[in-house]
Protein backbone atom coordinates (compact mmCIF):
# COMPACT_ATOMS: atom_id res chain seq x y z
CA UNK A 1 72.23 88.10 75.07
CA UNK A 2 75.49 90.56 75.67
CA UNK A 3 78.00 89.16 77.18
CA UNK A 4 77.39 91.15 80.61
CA UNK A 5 74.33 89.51 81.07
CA UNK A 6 76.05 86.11 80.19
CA UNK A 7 78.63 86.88 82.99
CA UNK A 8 76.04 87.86 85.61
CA UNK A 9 74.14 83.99 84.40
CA UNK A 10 77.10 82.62 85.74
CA UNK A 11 77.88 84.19 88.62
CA UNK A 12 73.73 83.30 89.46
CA UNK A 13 74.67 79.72 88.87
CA UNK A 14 77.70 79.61 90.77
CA UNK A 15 76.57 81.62 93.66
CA UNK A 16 73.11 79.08 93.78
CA UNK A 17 75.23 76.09 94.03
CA UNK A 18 77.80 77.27 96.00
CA UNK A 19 75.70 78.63 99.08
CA UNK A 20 73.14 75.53 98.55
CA UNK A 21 75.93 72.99 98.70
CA UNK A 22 77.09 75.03 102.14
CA UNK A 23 73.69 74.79 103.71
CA UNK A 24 73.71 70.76 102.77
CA UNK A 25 76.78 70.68 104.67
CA UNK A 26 75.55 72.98 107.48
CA UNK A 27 72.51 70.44 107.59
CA UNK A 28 74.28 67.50 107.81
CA UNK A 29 76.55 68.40 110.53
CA UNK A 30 73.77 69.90 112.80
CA UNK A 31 71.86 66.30 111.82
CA UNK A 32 74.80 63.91 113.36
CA UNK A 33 73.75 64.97 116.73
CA UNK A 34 70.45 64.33 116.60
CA UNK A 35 70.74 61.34 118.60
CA UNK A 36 72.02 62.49 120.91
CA UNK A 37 68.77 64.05 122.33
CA UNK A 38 64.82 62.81 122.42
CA UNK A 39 63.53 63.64 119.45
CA UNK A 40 61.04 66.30 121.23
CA UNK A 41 63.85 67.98 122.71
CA UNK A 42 66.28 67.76 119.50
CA UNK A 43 63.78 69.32 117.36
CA UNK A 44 63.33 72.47 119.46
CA UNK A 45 67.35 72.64 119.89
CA UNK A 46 67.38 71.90 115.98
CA UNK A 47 64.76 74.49 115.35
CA UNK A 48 66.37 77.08 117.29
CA UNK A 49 70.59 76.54 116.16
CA UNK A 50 68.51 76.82 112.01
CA UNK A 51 67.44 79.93 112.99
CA UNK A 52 70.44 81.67 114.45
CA UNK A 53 72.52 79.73 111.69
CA UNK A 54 70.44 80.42 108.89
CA UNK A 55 69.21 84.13 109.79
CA UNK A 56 72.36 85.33 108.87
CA UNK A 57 73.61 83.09 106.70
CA UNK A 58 70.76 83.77 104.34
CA UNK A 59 70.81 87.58 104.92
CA UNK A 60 74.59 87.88 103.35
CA UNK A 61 75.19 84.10 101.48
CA UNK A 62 73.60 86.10 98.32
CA UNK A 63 76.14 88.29 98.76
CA UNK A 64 79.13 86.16 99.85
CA UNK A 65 78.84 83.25 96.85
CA UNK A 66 78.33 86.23 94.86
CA UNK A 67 81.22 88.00 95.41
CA UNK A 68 83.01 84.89 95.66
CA UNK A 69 81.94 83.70 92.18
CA UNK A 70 82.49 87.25 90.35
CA UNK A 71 85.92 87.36 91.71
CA UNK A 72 86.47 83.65 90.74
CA UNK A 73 85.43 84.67 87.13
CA UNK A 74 87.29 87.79 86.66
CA UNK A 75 90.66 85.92 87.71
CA UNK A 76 89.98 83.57 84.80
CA UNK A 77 89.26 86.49 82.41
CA UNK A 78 92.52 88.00 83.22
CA UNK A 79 94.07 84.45 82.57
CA UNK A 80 92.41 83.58 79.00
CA UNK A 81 90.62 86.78 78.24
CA UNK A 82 87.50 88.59 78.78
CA UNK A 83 85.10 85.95 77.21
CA UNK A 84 87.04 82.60 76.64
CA UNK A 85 88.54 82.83 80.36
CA UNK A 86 85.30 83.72 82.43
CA UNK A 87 83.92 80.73 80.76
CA UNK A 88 86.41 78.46 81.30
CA UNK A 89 86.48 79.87 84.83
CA UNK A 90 82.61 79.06 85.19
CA UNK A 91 83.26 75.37 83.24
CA UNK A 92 86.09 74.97 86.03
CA UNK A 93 83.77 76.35 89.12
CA UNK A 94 80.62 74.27 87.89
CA UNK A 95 83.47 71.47 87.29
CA UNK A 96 84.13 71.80 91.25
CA UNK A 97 80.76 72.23 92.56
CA UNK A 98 79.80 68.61 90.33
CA UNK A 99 82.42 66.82 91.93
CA UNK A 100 81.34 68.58 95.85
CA UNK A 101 77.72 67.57 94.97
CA UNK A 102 78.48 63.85 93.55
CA UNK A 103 80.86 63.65 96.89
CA UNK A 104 78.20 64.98 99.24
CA UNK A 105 75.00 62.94 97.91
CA UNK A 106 76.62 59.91 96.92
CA UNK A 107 80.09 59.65 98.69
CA UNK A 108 81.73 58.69 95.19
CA UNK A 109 83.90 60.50 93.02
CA UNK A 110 81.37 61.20 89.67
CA UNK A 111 83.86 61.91 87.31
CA UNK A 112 85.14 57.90 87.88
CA UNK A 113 81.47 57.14 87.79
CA UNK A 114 80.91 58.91 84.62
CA UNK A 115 84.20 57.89 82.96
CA UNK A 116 83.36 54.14 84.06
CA UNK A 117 79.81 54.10 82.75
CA UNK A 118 80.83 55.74 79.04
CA UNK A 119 83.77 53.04 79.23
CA UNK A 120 80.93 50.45 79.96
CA UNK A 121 78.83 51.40 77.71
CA UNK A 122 80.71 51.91 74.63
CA UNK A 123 84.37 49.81 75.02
């Protein structure tokens, strides 16, 4: 695999996370209201803000997180070079994205978790 297609791998995986982890958050605020309503009429109000939300939100996202991760990588090329800085730049962006995931699913910090359980396990 050329590098170029390595680069565009990681701008995939960023831009998946990234615009997955948005819709999670899109999700869960449009879920704290739902009792607010009956369920009958929450699901049709639900129903209806997920499509005028999503329609769009789908139709660019690809190309938003996209953008967003290719410029993300190119500003960490020009920092440590063409191939050892647009990795570290994807290692730094998946870096983020763990943490934004462990914080979203689990309210805990997982680098503490992970650092505590290999300090458990072996000290």
């Amino acid at each position: 695999m050329n590098f170029r297609n390595f680069f565009k791998f990681m701008v995939l995986i960023l831009g998946i996370l990234f615009a997955n982890l948005l819709t999670i958050w899109i999700d869960n605020y449009m879920l704290s209201y739902r009792w607010q309503y009956a369920p009958h009429i929450f699901t049709w109000i639900g129903m209806a803000v997920v499509l005028l939300i999503y329609y769009p939100l789908f139709k660019y996202l690809d190309k938003w997180a996209t953008k967003i991760s290719d410029k993300f990588l190119k500003a960490g090329k020009k920092l440590g070079g063409r191939k050892l800085g647009s990795f570290l730049a994807f290692l730094l962006g998946l870096c983020i994205l763990y943490l934004l995931y462990g914080l979203q699913w689990f309210k805990t910090n997982v680098f503490v978790s992970m650092i505590e359980a290999i300090s458990d396990r072996f000290f």
